[in-house]
N, C-alpha and C. Protein backbone atom coordinates (compact mmCIF):
# COMPACT_ATOMS: atom_id res chain seq x y z
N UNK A 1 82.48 130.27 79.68
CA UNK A 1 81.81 129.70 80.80
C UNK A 1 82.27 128.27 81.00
N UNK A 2 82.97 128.12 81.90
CA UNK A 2 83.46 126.60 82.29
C UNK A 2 81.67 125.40 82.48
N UNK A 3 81.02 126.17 82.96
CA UNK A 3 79.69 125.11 83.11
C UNK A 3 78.36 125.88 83.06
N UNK A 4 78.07 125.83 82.10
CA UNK A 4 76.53 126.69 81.67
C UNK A 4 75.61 125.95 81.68
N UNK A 5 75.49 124.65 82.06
CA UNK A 5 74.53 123.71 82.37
C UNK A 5 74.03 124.15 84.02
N UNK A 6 75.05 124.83 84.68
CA UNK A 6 74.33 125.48 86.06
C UNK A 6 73.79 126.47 86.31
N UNK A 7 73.71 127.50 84.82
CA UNK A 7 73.57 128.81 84.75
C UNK A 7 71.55 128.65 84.11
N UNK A 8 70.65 129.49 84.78
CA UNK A 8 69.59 129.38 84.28
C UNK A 8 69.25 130.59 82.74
N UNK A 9 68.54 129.89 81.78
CA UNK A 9 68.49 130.93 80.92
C UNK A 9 67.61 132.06 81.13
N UNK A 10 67.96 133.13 81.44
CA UNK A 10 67.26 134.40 81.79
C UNK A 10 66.26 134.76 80.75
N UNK A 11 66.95 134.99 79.36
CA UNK A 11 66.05 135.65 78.63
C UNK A 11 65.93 134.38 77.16
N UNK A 12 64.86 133.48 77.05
CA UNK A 12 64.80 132.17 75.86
C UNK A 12 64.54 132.62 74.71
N UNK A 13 65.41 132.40 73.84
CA UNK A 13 65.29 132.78 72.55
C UNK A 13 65.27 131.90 71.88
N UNK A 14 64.64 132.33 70.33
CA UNK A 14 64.36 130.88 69.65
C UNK A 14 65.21 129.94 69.40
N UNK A 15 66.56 130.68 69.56
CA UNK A 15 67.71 129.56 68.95
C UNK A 15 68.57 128.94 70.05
N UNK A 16 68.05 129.46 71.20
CA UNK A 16 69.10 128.76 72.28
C UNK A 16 67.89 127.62 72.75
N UNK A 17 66.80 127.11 72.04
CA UNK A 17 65.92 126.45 72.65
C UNK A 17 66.34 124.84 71.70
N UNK A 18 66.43 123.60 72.44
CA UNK A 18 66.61 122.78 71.60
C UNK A 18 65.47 121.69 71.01
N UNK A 19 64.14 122.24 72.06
CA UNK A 19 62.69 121.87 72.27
C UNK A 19 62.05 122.61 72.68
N UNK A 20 60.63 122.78 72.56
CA UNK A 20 59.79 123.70 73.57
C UNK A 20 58.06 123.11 73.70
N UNK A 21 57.71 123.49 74.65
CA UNK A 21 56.50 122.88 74.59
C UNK A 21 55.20 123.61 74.48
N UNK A 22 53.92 123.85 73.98
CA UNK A 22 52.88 124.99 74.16
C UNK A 22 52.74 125.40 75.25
N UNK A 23 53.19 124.80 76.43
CA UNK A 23 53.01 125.09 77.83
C UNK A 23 54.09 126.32 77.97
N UNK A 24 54.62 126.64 77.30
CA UNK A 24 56.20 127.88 77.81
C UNK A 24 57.12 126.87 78.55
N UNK A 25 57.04 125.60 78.43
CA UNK A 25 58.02 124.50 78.72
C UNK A 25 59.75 124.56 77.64
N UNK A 26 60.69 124.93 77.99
CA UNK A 26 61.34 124.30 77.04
C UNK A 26 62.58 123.51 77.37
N UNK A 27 63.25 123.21 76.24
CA UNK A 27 64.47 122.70 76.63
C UNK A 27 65.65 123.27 76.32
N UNK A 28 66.79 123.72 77.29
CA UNK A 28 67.76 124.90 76.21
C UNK A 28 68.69 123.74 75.36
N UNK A 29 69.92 124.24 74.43
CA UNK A 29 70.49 123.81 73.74
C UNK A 29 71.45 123.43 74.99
N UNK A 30 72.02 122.70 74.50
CA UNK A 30 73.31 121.60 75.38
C UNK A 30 74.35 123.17 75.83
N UNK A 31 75.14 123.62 76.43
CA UNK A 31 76.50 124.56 76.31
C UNK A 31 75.80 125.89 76.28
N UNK A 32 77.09 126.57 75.80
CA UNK A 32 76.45 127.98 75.94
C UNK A 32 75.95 128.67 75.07
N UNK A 33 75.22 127.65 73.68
CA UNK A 33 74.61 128.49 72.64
C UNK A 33 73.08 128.10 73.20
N UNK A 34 72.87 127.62 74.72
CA UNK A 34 71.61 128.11 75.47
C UNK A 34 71.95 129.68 75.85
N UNK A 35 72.43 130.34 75.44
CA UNK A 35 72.00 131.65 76.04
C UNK A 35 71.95 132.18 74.69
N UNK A 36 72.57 131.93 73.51
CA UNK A 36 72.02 132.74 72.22
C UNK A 36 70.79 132.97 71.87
N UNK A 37 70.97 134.57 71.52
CA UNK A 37 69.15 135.11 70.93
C UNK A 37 69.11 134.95 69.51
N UNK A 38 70.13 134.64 69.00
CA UNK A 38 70.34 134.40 67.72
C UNK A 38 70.50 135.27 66.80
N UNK A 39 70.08 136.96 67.17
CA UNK A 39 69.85 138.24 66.47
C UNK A 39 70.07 139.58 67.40
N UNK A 40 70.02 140.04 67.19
CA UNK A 40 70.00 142.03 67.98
C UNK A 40 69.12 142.64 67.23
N UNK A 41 68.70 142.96 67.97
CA UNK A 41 67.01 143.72 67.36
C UNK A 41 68.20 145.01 66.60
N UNK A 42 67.01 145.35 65.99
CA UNK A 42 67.51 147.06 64.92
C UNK A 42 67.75 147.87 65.91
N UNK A 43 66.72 148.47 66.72
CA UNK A 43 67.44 149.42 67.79
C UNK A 43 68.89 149.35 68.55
N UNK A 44 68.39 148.00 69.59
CA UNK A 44 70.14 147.75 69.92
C UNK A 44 71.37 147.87 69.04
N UNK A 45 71.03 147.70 67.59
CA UNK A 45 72.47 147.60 66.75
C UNK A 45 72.76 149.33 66.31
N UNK A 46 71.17 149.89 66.35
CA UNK A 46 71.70 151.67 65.93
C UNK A 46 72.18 152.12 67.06
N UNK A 47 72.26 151.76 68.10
CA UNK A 47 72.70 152.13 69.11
C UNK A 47 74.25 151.93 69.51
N UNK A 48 74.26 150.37 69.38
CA UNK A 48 75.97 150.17 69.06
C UNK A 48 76.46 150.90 68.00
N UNK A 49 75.96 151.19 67.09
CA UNK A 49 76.64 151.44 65.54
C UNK A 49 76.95 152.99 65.90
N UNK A 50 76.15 153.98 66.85
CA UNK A 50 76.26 155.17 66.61
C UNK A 50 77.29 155.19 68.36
N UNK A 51 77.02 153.91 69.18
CA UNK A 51 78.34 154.45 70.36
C UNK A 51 79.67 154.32 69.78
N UNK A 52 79.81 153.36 68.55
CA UNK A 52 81.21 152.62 68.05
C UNK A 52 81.67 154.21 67.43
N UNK A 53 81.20 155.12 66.62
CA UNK A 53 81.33 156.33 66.33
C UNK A 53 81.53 157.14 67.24
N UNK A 54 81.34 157.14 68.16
CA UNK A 54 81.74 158.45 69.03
C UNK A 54 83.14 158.50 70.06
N UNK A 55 84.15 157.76 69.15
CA UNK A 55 85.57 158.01 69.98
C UNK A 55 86.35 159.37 69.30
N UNK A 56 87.18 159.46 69.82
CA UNK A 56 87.91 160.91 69.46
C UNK A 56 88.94 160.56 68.36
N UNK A 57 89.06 161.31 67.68
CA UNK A 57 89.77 161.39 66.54
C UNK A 57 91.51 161.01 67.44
N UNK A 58 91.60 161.52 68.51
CA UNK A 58 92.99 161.54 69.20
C UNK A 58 92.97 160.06 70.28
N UNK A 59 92.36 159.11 69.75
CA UNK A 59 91.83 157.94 71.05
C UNK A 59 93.38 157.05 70.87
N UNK A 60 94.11 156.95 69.50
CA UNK A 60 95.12 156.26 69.94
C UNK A 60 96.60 156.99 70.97
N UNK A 61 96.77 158.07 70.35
CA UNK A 61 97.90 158.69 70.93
C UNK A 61 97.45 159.27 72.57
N UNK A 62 96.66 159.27 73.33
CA UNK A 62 95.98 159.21 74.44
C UNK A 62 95.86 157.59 75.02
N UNK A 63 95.50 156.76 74.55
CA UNK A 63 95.82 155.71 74.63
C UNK A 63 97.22 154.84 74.96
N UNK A 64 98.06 155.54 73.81
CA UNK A 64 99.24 154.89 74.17
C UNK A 64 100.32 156.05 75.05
N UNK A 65 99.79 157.04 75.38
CA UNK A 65 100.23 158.05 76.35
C UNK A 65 99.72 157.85 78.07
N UNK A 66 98.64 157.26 78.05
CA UNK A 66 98.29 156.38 78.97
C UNK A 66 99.19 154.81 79.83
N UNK A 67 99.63 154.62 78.23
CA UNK A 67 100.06 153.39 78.71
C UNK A 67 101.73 153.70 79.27
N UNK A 68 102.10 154.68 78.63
CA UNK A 68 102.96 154.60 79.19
C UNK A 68 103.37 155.13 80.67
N UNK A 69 102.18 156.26 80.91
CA UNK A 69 102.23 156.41 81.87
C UNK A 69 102.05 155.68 83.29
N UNK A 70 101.70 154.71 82.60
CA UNK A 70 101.21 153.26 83.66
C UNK A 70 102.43 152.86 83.69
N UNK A 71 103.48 152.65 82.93
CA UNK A 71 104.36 151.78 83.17
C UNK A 71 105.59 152.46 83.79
N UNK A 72 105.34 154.16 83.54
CA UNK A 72 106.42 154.93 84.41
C UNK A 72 105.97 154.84 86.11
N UNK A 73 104.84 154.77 86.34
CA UNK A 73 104.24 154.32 87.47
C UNK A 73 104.81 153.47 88.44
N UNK A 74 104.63 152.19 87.46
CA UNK A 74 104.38 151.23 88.26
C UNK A 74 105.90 150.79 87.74
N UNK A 75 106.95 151.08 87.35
CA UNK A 75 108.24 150.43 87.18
C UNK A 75 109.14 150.69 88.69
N UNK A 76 108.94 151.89 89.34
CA UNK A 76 109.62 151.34 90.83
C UNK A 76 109.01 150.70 91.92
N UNK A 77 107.56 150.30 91.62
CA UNK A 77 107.14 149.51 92.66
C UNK A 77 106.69 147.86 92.29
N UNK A 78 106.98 147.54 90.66
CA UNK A 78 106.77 146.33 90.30
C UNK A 78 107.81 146.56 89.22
N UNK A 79 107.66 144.54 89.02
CA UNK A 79 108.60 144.31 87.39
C UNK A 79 107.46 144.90 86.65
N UNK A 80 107.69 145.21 86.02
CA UNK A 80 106.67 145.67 84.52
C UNK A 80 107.40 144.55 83.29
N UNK A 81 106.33 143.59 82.77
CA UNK A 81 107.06 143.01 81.94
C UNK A 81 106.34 143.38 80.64
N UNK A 82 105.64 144.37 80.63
CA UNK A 82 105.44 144.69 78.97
C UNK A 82 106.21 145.26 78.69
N UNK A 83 107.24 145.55 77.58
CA UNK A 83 107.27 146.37 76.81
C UNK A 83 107.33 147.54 76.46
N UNK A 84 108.09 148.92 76.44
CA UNK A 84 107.16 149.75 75.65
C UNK A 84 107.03 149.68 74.41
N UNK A 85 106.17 150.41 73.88
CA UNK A 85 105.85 150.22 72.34
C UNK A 85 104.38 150.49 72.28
N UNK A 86 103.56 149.88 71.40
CA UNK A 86 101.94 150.01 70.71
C UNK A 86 101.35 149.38 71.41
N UNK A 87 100.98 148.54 72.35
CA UNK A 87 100.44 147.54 73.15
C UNK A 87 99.87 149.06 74.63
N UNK A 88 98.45 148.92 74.57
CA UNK A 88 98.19 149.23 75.83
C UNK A 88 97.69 148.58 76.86
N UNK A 89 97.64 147.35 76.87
CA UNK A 89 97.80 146.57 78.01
C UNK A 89 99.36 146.23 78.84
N UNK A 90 99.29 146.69 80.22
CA UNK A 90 100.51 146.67 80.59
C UNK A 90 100.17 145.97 81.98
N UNK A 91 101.63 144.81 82.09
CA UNK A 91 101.80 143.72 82.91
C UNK A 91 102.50 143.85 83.46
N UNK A 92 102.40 143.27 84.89
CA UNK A 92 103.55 143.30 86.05
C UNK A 92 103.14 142.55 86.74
N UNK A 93 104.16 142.18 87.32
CA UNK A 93 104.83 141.37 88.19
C UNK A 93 104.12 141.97 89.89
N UNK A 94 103.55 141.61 90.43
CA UNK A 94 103.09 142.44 92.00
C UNK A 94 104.32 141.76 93.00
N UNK A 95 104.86 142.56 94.02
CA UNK A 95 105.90 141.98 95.01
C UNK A 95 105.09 141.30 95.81
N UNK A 96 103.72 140.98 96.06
CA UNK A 96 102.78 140.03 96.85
C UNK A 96 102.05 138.88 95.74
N UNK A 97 100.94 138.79 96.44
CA UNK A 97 99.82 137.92 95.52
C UNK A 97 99.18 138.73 94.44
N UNK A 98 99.22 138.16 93.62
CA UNK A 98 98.54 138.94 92.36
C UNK A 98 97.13 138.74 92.32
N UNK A 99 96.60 137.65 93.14
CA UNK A 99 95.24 137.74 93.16
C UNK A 99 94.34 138.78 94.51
N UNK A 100 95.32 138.64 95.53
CA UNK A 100 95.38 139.42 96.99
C UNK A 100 95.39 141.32 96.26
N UNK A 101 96.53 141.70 95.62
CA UNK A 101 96.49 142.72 94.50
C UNK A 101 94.65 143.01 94.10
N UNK A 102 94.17 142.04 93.15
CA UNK A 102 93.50 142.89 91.94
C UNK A 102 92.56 143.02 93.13
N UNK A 103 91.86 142.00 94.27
CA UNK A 103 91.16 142.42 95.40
C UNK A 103 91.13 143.41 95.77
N UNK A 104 92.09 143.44 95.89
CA UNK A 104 92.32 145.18 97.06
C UNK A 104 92.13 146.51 96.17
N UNK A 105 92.61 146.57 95.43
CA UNK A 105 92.35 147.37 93.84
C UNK A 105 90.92 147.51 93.65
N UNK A 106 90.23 146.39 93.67
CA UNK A 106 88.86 146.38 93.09
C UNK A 106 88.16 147.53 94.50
N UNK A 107 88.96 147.17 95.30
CA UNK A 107 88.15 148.32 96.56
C UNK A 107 88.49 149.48 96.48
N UNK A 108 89.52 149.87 95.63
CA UNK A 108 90.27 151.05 95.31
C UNK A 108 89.46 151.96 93.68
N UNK A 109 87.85 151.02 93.24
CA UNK A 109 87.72 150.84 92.42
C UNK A 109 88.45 151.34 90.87
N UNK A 110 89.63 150.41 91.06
CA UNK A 110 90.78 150.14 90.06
C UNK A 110 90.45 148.67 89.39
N UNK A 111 89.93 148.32 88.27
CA UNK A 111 89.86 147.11 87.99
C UNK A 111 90.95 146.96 86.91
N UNK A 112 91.54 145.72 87.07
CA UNK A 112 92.75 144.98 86.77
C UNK A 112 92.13 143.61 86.70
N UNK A 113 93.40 142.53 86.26
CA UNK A 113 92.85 141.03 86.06
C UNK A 113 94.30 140.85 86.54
N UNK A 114 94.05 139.41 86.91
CA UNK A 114 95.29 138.69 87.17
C UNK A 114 95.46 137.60 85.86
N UNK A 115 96.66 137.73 85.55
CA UNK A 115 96.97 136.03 84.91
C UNK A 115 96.99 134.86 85.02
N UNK A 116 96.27 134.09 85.52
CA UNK A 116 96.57 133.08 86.09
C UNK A 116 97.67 132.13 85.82
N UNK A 117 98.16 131.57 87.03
CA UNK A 117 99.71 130.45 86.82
C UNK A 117 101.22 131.40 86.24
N UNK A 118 100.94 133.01 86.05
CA UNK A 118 101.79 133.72 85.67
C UNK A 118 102.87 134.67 86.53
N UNK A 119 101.86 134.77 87.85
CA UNK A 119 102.13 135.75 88.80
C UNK A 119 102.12 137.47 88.15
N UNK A 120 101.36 137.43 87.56
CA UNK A 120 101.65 138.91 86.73
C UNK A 120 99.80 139.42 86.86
N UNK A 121 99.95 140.66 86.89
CA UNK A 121 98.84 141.13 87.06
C UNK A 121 98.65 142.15 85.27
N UNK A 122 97.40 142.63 85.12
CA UNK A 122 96.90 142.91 83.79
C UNK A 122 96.32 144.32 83.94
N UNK A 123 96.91 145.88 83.29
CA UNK A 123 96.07 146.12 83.59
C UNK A 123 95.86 147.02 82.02
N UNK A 124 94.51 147.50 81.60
CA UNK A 124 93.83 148.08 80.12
C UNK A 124 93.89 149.86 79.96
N UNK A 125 94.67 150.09 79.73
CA UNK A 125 94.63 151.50 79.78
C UNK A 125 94.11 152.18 77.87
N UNK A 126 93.31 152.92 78.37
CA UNK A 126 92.88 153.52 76.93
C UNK A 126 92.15 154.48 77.07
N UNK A 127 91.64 155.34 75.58
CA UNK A 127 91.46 156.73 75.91
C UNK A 127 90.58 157.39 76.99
N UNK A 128 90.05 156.61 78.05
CA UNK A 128 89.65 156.98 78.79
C UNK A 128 90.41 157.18 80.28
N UNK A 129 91.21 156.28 79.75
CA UNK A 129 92.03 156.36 81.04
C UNK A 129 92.34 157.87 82.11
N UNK A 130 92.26 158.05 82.67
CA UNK A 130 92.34 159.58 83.69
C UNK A 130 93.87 159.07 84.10
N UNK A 131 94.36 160.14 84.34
CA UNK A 131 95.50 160.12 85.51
C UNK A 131 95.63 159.89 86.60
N UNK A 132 94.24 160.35 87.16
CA UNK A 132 93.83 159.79 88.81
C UNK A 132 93.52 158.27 88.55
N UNK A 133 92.70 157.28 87.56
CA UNK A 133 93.02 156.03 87.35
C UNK A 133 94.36 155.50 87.58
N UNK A 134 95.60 156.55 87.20
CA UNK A 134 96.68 155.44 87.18
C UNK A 134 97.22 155.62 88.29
N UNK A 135 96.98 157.07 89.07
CA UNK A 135 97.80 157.13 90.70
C UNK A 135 96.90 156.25 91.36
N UNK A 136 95.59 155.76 91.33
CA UNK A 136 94.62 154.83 91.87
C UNK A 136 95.74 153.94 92.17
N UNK A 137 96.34 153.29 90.82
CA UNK A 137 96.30 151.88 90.60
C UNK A 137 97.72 151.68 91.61
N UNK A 138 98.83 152.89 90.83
CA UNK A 138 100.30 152.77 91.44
C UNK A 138 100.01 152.90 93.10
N UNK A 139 99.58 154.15 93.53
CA UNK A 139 99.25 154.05 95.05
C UNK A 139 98.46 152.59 95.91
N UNK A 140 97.61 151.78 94.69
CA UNK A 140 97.55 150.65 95.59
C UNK A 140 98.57 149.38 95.06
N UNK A 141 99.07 149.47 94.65
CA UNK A 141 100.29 148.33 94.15
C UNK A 141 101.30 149.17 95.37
N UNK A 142 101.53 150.24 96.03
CA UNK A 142 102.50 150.64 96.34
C UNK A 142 101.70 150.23 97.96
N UNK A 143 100.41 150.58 98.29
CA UNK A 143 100.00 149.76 99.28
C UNK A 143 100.09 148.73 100.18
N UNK A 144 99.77 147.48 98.89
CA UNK A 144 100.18 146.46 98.99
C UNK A 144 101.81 145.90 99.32
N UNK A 145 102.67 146.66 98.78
CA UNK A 145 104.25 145.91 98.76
C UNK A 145 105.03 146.03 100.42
């Protein structure tokens, strides 16, 4: 967060408080350890603990079968500057604006990131990835050019 002094604290926890008053008055901590709860209740963590368990025994080789399929994609309608290899994040180069790109995408609901100061756009492919995700993405990079 570039400025969390503008951001209001939604939910006050004991440790993001740096004062408080009997009134339900308080004061948060300076930055953004005003939004720390300081803990995760037991439920929330059996809950993470038992979603972190439920990927597929096959999540990397789907993963990186994904990625490459992104990059067979998108190599005649952009530079692709990743790589192939183990990395499933894959980068390119857009023949327009890379920020004009992840916009238009996001309406395509395709989410991507841009790099900033790089001209390269970002995008996360992993075992969830669908195939219709990646003609999403290539058909709007191919949109755009």
């Amino acid at each position: 967060m570039r400025d969390p002094e503008r951001l209001a604290v939604a939910a006050v926890g004991h440790l993001s408080q740096a004062a408080y008053e009997p009134d339900g008055a308080f004061t948060p901590k300076p930055g953004a350890a005003r939004f720390d709860s300081g803990w995760i209740g037991a439920p929330t963590l059996a809950g993470l603990v038992a979603a972190l368990a439920t990927h597929p025994d096959w999540r990397y080789e789907r993963a990186a079968e994904a990625a490459a399929r992104c990059r067979q994609l998108l190599e005649p309608l952009a530079e692709v500057v990743t790589p192939p290899g183990h990395s499933t994040l894959v980068s390119f180069r857009p023949p327009g604006d890379p920020a004009e790109l992840v916009a238009s995408l996001r309406e395509r609901a395709v989410v991507v990131r841009e790099l900033p100061g790089r001209n390269l756009v970002r995008a996360s492919c992993g075992w969830w990835t669908s195939d219709g995700d990646l003609e999403r993405l290539a058909e709007g990079v191919a949109a755009a050019a």
